[in-house]
C-alpha atoms as a PDB file:
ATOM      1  CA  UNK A   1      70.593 129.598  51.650  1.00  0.00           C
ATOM      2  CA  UNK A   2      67.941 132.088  50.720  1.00  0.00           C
ATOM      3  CA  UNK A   3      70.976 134.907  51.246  1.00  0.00           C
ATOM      4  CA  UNK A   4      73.508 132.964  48.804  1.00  0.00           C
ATOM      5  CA  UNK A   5      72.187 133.207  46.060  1.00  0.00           C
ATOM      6  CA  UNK A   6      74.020 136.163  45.282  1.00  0.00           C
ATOM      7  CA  UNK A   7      77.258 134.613  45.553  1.00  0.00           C
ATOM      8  CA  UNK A   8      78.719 131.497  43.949  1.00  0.00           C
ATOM      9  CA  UNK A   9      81.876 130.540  45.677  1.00  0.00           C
ATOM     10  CA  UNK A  10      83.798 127.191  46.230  1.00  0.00           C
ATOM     11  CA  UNK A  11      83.280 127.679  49.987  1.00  0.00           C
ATOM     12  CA  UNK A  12      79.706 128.105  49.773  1.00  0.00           C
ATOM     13  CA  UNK A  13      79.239 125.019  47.527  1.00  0.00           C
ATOM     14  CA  UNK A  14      80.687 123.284  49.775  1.00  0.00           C
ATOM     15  CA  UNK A  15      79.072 124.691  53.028  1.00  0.00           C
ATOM     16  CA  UNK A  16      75.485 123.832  51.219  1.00  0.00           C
ATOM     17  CA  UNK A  17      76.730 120.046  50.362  1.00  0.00           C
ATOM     18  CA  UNK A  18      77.883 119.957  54.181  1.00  0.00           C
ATOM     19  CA  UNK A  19      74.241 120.892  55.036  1.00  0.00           C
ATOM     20  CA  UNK A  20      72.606 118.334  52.611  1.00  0.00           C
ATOM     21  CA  UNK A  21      75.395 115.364  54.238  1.00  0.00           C
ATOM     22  CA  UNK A  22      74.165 116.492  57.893  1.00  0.00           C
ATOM     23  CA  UNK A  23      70.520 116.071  56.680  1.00  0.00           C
ATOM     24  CA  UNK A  24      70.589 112.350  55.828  1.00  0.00           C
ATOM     25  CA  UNK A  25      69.722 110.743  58.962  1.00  0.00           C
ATOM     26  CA  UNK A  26      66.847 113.167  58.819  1.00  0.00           C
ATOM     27  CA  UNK A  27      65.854 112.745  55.435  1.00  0.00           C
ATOM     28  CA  UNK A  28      66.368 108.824  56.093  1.00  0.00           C
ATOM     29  CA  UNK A  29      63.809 108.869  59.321  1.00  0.00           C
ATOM     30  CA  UNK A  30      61.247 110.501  56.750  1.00  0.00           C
ATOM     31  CA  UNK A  31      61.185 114.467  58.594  1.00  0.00           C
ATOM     32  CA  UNK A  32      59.631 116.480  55.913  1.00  0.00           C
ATOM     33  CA  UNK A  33      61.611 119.748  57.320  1.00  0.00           C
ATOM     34  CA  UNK A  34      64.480 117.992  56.509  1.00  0.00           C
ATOM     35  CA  UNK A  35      63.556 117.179  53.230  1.00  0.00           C
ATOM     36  CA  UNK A  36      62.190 120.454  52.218  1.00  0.00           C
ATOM     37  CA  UNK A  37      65.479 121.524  53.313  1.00  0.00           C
ATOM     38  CA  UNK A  38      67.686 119.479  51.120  1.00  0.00           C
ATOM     39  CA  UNK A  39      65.589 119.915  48.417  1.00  0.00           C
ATOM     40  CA  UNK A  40      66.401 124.025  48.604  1.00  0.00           C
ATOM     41  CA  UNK A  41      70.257 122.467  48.684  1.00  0.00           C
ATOM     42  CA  UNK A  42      69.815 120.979  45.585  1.00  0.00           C
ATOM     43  CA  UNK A  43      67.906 123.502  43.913  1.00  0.00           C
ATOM     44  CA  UNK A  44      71.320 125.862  44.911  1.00  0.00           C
ATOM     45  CA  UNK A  45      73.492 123.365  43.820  1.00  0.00           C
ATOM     46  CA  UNK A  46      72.067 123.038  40.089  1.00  0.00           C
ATOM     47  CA  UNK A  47      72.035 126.674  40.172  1.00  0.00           C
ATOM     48  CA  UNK A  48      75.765 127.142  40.983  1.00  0.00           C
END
């Protein structure tokens, strides 16, 4: 994510909400990587 900032497409949206749905059994078992993670996903996603 740190190289897509600089472009704001539909398929990038998209890739970066993939990400954050592949996260949530992560996020769910309490992995802080995981939630650092996602929270970079939706910091892109507000930004886009």
């Amino acid at each position: 994510m740190d190289h897509m900032d600089a472009a704001a497409s539909a398929r990038i949206t998209e890739a970066v909400r993939t990400i954050r749905r592949g996260l949530a059994p992560y996020r769910a078992r309490g992995l802080r990587t995981a939630a650092e993670l996602d929270k970079r996903a939706t910091a892109f996603l507000t930004r886009t």
